[in-house]
PDB file of N, CA and C in Angstrom:
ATOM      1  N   UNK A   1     114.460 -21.900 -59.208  1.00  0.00           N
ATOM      2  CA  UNK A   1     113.531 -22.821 -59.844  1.00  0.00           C
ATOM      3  C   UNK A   1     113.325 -22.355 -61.293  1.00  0.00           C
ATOM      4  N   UNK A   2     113.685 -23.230 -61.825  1.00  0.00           N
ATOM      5  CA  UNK A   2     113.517 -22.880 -63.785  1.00  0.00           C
ATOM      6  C   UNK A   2     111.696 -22.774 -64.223  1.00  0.00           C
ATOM      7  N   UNK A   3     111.692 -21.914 -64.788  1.00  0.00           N
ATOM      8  CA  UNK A   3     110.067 -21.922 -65.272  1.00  0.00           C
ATOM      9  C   UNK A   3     109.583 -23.159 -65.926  1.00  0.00           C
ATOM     10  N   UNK A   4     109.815 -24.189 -66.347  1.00  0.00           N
ATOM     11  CA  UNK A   4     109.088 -25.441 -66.507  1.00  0.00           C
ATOM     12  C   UNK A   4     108.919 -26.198 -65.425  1.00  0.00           C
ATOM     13  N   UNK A   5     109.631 -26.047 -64.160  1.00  0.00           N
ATOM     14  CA  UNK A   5     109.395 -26.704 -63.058  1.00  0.00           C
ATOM     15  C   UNK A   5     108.265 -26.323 -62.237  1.00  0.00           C
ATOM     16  N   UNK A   6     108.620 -24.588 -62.289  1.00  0.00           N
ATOM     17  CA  UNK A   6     107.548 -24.172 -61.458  1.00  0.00           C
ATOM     18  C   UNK A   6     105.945 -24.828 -62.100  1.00  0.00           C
ATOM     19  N   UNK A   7     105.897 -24.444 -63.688  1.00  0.00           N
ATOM     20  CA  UNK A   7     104.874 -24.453 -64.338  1.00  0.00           C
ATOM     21  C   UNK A   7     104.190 -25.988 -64.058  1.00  0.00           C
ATOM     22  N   UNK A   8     105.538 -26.833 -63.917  1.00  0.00           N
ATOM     23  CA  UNK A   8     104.895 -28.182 -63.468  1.00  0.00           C
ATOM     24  C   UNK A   8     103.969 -28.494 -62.239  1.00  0.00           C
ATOM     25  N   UNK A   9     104.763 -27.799 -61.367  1.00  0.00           N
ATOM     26  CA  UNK A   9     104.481 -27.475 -59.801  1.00  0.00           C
ATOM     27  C   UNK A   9     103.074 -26.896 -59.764  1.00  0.00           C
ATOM     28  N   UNK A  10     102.552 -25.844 -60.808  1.00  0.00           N
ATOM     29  CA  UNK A  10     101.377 -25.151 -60.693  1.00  0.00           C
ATOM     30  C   UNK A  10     100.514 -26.526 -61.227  1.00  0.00           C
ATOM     31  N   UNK A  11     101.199 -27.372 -61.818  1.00  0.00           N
ATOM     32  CA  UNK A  11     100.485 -28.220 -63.022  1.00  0.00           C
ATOM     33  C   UNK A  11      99.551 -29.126 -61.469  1.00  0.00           C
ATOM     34  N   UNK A  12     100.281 -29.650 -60.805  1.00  0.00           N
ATOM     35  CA  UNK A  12     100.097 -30.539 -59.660  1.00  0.00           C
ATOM     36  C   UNK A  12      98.875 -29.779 -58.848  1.00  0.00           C
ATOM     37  N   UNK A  13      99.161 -28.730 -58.443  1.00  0.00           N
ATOM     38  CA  UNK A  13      98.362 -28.329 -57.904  1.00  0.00           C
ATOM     39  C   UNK A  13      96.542 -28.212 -58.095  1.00  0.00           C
ATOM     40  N   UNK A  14      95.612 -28.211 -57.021  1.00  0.00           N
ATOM     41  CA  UNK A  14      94.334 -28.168 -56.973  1.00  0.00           C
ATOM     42  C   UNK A  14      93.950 -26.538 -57.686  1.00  0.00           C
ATOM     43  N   UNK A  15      92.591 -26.680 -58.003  1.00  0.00           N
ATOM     44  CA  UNK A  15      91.809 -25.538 -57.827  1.00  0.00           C
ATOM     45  C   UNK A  15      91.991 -24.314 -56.726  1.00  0.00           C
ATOM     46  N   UNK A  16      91.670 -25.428 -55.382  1.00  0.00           N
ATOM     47  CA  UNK A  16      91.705 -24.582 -54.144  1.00  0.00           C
ATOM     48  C   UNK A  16      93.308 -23.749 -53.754  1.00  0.00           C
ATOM     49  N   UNK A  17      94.232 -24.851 -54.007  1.00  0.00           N
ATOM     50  CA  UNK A  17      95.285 -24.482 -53.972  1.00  0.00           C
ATOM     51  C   UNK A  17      95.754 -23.384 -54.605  1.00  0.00           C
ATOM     52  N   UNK A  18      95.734 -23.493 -56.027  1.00  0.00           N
ATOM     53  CA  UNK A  18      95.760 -21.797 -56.961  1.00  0.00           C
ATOM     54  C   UNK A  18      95.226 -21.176 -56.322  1.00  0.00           C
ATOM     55  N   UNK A  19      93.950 -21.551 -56.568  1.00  0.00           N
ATOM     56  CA  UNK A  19      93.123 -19.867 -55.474  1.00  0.00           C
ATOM     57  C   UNK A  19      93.890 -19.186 -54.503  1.00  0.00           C
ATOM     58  N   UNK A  20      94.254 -20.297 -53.632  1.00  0.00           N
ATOM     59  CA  UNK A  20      95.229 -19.846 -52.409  1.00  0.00           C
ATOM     60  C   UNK A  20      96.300 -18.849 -52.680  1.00  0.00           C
ATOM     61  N   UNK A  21      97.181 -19.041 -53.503  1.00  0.00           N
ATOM     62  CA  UNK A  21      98.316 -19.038 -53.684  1.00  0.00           C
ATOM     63  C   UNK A  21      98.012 -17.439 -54.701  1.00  0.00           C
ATOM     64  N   UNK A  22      97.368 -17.296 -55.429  1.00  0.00           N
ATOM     65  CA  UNK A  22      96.873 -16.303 -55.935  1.00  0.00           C
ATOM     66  C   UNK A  22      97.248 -14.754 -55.406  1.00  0.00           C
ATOM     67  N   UNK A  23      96.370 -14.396 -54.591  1.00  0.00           N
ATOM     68  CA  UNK A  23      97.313 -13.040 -53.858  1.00  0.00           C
ATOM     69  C   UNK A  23      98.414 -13.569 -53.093  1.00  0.00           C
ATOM     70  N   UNK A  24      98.843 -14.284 -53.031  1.00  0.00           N
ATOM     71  CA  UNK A  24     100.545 -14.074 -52.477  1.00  0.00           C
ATOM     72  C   UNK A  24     101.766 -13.855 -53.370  1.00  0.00           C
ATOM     73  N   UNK A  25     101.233 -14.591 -54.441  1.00  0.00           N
ATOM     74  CA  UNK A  25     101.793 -13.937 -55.813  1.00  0.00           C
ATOM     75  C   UNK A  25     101.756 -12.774 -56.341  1.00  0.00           C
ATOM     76  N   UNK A  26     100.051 -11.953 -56.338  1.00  0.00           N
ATOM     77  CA  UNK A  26     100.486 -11.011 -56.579  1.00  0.00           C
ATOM     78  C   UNK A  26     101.023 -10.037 -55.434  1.00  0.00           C
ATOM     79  N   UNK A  27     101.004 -10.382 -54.695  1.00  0.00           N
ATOM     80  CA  UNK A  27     101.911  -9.062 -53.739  1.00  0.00           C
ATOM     81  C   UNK A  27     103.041  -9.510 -54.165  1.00  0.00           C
ATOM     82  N   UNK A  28     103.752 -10.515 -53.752  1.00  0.00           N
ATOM     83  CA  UNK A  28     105.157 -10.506 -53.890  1.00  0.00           C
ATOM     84  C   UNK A  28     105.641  -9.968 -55.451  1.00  0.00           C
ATOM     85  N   UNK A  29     104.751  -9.718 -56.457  1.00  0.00           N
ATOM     86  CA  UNK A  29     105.066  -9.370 -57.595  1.00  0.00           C
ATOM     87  C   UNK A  29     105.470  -7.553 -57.288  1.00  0.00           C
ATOM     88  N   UNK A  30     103.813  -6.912 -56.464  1.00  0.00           N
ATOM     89  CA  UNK A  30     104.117  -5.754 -56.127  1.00  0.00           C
ATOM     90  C   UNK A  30     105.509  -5.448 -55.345  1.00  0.00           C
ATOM     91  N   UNK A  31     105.561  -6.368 -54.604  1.00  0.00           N
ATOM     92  CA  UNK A  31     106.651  -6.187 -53.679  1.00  0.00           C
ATOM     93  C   UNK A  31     108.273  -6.446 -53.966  1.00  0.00           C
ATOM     94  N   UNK A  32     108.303  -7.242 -55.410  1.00  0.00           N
ATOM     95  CA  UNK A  32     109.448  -7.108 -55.915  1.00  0.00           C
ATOM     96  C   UNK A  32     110.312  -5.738 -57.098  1.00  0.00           C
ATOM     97  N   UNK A  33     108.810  -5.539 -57.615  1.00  0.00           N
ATOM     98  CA  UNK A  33     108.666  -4.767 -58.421  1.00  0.00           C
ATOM     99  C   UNK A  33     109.025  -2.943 -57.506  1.00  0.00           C
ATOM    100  N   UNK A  34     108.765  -2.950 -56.269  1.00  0.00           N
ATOM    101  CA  UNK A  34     108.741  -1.930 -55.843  1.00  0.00           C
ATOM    102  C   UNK A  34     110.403  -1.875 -55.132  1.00  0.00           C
ATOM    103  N   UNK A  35     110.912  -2.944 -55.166  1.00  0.00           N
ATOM    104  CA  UNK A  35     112.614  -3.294 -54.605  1.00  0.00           C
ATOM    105  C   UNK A  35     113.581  -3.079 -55.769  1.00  0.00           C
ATOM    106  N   UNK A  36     112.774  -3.529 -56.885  1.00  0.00           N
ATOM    107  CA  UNK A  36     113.784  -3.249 -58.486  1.00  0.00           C
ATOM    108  C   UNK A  36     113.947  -2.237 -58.875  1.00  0.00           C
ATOM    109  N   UNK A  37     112.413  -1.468 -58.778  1.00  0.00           N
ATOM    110  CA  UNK A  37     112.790   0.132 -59.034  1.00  0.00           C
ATOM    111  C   UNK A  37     113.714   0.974 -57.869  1.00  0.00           C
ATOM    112  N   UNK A  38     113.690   0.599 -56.796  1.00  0.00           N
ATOM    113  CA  UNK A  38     114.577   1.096 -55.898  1.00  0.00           C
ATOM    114  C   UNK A  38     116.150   1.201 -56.288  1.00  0.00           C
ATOM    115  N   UNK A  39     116.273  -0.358 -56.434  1.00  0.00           N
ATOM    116  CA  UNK A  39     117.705  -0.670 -56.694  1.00  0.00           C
ATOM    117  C   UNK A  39     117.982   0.167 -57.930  1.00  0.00           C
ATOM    118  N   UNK A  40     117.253   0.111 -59.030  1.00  0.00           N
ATOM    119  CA  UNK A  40     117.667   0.579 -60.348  1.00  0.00           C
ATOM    120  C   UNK A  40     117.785   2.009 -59.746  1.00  0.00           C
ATOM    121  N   UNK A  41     116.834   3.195 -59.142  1.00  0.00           N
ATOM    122  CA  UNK A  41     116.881   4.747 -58.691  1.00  0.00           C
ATOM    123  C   UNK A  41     118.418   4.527 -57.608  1.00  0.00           C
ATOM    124  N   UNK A  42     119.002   3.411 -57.112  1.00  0.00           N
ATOM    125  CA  UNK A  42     119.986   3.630 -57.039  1.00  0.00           C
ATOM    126  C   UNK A  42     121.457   3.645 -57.355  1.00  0.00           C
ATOM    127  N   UNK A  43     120.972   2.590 -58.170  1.00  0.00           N
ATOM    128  CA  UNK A  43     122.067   2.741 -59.472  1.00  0.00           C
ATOM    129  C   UNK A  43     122.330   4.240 -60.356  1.00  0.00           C
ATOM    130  N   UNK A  44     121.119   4.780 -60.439  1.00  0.00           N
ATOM    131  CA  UNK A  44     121.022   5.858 -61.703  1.00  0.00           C
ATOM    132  C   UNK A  44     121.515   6.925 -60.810  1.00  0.00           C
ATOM    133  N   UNK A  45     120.909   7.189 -59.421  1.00  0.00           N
ATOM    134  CA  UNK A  45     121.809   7.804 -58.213  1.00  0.00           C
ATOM    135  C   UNK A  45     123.313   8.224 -58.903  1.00  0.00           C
ATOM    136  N   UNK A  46     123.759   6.603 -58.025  1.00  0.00           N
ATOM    137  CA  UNK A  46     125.601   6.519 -58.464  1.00  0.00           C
ATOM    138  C   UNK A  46     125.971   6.619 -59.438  1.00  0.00           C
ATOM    139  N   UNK A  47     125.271   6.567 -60.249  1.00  0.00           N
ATOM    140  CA  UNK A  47     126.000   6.507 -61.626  1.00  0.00           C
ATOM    141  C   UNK A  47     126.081   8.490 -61.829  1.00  0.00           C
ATOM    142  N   UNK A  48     124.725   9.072 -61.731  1.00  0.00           N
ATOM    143  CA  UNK A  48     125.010  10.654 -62.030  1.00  0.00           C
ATOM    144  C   UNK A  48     125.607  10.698 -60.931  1.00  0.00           C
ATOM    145  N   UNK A  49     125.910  10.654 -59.886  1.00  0.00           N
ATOM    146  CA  UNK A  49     127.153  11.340 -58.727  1.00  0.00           C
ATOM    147  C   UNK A  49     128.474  10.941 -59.620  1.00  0.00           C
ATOM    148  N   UNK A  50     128.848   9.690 -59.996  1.00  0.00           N
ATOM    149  CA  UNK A  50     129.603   9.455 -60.391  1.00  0.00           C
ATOM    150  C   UNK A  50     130.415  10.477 -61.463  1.00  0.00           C
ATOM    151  N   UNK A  51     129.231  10.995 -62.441  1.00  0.00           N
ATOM    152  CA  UNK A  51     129.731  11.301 -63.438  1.00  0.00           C
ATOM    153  C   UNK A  51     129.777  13.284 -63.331  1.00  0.00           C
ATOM    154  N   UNK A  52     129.500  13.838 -61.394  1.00  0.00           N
ATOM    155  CA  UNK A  52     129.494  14.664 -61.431  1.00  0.00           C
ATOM    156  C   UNK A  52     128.069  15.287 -61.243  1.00  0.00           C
ATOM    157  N   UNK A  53     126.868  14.928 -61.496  1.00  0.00           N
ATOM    158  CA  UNK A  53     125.383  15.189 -61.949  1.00  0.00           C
ATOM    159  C   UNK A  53     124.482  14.518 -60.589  1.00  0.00           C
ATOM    160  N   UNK A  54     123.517  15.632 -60.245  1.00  0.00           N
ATOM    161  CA  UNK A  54     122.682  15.260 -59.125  1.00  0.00           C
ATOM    162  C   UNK A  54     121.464  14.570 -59.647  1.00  0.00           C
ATOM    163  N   UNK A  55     121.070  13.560 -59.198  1.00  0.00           N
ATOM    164  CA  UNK A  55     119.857  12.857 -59.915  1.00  0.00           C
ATOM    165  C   UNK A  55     118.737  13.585 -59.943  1.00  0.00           C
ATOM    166  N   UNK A  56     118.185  14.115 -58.998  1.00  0.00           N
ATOM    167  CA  UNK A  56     117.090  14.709 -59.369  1.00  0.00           C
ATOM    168  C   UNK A  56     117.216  16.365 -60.757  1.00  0.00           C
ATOM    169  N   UNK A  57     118.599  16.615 -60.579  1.00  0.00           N
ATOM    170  CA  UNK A  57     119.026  17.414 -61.865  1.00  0.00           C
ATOM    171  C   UNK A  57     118.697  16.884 -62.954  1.00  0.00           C
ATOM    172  N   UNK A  58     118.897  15.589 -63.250  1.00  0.00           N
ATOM    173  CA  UNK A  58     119.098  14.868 -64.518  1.00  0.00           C
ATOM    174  C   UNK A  58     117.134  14.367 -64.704  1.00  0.00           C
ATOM    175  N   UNK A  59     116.624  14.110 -63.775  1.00  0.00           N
ATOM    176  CA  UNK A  59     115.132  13.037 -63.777  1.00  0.00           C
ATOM    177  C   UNK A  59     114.367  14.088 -62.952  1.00  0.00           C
ATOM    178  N   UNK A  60     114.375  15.230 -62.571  1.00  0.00           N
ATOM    179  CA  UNK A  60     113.342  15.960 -61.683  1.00  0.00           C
ATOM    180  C   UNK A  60     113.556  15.097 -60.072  1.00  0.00           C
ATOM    181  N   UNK A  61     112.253  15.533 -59.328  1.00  0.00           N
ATOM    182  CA  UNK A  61     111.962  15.254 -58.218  1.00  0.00           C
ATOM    183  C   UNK A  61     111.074  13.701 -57.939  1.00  0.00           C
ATOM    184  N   UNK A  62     110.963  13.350 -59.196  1.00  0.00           N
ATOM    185  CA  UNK A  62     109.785  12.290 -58.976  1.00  0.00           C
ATOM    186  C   UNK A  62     108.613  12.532 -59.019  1.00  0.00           C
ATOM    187  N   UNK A  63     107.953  14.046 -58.699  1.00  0.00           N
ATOM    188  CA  UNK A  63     106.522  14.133 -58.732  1.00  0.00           C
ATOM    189  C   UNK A  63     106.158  14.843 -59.909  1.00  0.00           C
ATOM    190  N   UNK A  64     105.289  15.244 -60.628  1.00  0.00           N
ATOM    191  CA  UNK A  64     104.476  15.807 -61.584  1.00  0.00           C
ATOM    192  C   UNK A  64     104.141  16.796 -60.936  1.00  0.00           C
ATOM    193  N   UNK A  65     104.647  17.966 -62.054  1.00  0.00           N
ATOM    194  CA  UNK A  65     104.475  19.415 -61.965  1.00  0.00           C
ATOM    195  C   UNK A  65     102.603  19.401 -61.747  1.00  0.00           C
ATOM    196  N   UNK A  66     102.391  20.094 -61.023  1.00  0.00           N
ATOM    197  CA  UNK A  66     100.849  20.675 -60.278  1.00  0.00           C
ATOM    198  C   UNK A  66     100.375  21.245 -61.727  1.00  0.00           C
ATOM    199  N   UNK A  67      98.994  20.921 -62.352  1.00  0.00           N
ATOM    200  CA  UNK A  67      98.650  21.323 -63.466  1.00  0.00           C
ATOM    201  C   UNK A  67      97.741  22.159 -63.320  1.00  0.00           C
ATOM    202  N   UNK A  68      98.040  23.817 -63.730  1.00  0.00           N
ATOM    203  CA  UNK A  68      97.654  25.104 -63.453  1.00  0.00           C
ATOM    204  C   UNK A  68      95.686  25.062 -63.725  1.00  0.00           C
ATOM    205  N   UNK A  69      95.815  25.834 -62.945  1.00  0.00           N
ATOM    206  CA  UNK A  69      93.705  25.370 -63.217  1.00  0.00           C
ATOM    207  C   UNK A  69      93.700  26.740 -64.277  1.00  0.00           C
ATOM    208  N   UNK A  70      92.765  26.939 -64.907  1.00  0.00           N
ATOM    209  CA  UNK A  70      91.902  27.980 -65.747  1.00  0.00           C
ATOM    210  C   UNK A  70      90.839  27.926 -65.380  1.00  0.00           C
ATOM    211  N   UNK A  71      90.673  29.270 -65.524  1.00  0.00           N
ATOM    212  CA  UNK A  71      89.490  29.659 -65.100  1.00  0.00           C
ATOM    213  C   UNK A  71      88.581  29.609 -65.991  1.00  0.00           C
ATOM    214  N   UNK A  72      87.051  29.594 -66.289  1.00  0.00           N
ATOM    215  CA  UNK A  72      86.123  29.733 -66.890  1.00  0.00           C
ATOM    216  C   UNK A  72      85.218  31.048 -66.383  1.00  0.00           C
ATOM    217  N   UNK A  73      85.164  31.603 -67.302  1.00  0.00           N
ATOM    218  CA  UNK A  73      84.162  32.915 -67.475  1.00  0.00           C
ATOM    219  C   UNK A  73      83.131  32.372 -67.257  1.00  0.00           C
ATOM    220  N   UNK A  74      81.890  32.848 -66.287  1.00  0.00           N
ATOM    221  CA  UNK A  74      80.567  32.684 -66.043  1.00  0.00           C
ATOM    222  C   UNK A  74      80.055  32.599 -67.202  1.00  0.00           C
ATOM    223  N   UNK A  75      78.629  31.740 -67.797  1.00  0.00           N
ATOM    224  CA  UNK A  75      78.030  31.840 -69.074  1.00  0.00           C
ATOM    225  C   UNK A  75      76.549  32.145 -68.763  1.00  0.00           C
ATOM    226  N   UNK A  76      75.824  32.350 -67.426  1.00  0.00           N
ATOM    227  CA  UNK A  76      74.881  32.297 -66.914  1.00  0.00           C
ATOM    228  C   UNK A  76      74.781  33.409 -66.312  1.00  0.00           C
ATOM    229  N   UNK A  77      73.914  34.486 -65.861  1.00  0.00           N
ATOM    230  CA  UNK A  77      73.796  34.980 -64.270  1.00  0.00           C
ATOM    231  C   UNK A  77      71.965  34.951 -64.024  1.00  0.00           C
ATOM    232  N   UNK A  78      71.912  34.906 -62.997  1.00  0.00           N
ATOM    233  CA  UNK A  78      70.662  35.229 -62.039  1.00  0.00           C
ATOM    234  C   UNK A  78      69.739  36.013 -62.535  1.00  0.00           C
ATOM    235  N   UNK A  79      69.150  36.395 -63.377  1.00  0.00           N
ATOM    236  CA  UNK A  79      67.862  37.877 -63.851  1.00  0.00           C
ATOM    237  C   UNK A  79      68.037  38.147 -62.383  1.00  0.00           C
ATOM    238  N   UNK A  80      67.365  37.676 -61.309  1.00  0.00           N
ATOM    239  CA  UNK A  80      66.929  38.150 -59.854  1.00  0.00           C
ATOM    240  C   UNK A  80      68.047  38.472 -59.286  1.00  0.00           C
ATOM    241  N   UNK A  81      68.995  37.957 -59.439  1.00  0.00           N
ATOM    242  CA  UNK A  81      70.848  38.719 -58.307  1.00  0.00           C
ATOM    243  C   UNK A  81      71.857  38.403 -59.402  1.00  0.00           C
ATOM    244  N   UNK A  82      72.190  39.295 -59.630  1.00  0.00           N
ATOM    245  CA  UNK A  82      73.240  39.422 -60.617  1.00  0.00           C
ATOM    246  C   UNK A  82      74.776  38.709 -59.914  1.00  0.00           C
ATOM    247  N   UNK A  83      74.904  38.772 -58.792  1.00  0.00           N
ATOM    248  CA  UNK A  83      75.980  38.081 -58.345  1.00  0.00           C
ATOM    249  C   UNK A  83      76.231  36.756 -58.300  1.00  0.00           C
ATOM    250  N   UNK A  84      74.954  36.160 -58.575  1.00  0.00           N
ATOM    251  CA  UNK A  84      74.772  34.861 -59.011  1.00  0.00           C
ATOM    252  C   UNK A  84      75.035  34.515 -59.918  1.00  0.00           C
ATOM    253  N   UNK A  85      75.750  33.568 -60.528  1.00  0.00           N
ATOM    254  CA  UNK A  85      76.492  33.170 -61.825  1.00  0.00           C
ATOM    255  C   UNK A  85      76.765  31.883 -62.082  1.00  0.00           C
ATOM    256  N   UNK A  86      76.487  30.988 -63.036  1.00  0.00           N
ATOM    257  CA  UNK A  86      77.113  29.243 -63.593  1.00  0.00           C
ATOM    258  C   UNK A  86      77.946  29.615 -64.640  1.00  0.00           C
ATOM    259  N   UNK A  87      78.995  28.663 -64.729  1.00  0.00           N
ATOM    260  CA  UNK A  87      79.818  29.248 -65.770  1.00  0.00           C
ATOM    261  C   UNK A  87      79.209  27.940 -66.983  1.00  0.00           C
ATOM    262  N   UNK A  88      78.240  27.144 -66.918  1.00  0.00           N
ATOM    263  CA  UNK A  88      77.761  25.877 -67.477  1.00  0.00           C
ATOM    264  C   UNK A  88      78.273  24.758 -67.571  1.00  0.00           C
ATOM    265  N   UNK A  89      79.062  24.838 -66.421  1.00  0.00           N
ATOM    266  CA  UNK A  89      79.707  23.186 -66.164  1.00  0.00           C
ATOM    267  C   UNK A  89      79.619  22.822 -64.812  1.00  0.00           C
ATOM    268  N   UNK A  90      79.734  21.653 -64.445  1.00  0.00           N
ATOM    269  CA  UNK A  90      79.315  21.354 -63.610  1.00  0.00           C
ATOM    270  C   UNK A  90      77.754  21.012 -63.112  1.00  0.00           C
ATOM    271  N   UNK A  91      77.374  20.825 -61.838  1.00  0.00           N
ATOM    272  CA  UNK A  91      76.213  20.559 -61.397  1.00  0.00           C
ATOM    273  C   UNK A  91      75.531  22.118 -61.482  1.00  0.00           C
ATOM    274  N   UNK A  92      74.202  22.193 -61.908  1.00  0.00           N
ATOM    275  CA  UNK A  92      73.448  23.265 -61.711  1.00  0.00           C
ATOM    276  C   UNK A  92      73.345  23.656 -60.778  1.00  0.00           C
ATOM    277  N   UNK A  93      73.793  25.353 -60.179  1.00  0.00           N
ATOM    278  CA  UNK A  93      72.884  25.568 -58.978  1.00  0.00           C
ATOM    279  C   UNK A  93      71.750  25.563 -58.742  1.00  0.00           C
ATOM    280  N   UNK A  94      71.138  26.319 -57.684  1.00  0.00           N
ATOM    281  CA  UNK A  94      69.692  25.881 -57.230  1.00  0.00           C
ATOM    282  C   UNK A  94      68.773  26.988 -58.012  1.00  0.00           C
ATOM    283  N   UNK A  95      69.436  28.252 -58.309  1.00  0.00           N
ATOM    284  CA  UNK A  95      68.311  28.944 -59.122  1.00  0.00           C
ATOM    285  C   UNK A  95      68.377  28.655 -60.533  1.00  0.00           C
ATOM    286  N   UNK A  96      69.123  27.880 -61.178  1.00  0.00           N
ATOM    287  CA  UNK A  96      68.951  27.109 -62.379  1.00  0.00           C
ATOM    288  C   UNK A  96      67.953  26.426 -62.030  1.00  0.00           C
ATOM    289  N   UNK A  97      68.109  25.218 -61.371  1.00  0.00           N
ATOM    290  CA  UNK A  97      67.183  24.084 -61.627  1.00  0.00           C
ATOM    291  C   UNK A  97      65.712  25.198 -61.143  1.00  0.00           C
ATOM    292  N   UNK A  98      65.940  26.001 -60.473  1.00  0.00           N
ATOM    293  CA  UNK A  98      64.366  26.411 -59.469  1.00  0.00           C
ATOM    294  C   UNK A  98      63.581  26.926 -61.254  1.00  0.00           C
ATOM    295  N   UNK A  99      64.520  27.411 -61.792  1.00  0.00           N
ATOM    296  CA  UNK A  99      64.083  28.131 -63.079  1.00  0.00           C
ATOM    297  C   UNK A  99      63.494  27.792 -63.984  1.00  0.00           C
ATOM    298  N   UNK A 100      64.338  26.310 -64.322  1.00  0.00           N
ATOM    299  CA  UNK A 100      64.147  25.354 -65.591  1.00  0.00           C
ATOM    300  C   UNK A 100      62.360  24.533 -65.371  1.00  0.00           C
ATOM    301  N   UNK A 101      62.040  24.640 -64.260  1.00  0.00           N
ATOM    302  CA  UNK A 101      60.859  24.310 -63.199  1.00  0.00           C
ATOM    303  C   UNK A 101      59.993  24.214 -63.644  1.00  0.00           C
ATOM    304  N   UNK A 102      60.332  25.746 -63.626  1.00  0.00           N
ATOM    305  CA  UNK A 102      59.084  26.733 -63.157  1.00  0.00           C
ATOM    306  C   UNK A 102      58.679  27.291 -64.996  1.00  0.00           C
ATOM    307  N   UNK A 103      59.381  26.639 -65.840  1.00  0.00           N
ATOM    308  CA  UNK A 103      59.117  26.893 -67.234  1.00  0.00           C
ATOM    309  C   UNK A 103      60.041  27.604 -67.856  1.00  0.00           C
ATOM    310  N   UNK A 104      61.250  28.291 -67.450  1.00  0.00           N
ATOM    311  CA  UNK A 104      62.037  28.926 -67.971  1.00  0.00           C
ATOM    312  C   UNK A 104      62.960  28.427 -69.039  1.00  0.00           C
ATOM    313  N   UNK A 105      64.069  29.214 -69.624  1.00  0.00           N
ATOM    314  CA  UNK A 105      64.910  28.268 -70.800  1.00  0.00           C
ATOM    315  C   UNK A 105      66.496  29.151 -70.261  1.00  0.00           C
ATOM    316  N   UNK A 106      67.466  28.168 -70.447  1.00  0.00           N
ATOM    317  CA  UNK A 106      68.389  28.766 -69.961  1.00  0.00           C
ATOM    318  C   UNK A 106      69.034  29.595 -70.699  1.00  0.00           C
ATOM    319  N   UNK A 107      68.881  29.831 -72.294  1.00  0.00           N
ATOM    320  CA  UNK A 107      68.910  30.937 -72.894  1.00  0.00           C
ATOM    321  C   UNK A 107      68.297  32.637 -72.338  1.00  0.00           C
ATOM    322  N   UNK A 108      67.351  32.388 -71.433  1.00  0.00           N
ATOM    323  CA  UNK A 108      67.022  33.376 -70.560  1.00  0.00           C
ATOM    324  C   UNK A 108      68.230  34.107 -69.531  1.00  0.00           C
ATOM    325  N   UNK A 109      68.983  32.901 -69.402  1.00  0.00           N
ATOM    326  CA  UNK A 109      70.062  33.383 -68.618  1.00  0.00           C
ATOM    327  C   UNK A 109      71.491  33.576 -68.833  1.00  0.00           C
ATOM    328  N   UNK A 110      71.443  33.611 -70.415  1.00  0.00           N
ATOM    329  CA  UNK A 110      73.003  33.905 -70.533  1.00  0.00           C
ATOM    330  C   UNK A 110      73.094  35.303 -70.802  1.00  0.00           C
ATOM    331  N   UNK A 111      74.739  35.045 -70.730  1.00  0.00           N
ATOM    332  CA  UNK A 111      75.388  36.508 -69.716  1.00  0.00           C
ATOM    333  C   UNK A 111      75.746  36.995 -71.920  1.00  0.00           C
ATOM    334  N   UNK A 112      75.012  38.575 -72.352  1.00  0.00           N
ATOM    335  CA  UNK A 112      75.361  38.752 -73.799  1.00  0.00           C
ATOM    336  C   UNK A 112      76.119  40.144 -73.171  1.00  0.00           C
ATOM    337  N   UNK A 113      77.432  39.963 -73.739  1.00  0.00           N
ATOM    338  CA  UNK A 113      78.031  41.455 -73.947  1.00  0.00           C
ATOM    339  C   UNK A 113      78.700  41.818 -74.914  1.00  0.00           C
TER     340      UNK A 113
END
């Protein structure tokens, strides 16, 4: 079907009808779209076997390298338990907030060395 026909075809159609027709379109969009990239990863396949070259040699594995965490140095500790520590991100623990309360300043609690 040539795109002025279809476009005609949509032309005819109701309100209700579009509506209808709406997600079946878009899946079949997902669903073509997910058959093209196939076909094309198998083309690119044959083509590096072809030329000697393993595909995932040439393009990786497909997934994204795991992105290494860092650590953050504590910026906080406890006056009352020193093993207690915020590094200032994230949600406050509970003897922060118990602190900030009770009148304290969190300059009281950073870690100076």
């Amino acid at each position: 079907m040539q795109i002025a026909e279809l476009e005609a075809a949509l032309d005819r159609m109701s309100y209700a009808e579009l509506k209808a027709i709406a997600p079946m379109v878009s899946m079949k969009i997902t669903e073509r779209e997910k058959a093209e990239r196939d076909a094309v990863k198998a083309e690119l396949k044959a083509l590096a076997k072809s030329k000697g070259f393993e595909f995932e040699e040439l393009f990786g594995n497909g997934s994204k390298p795991a992105k290494e965490k860092k650590t953050v140095p504590p910026k906080y500790r406890n006056p009352a338990d020193a093993t207690q520590t915020w590094t200032g991100r994230g949600r406050k623990p509970g003897w922060v907030v118990e602190e900030l309360t009770t009148g304290g300043n969190l300059d009281d609690f950073l870690i100076r060395d």
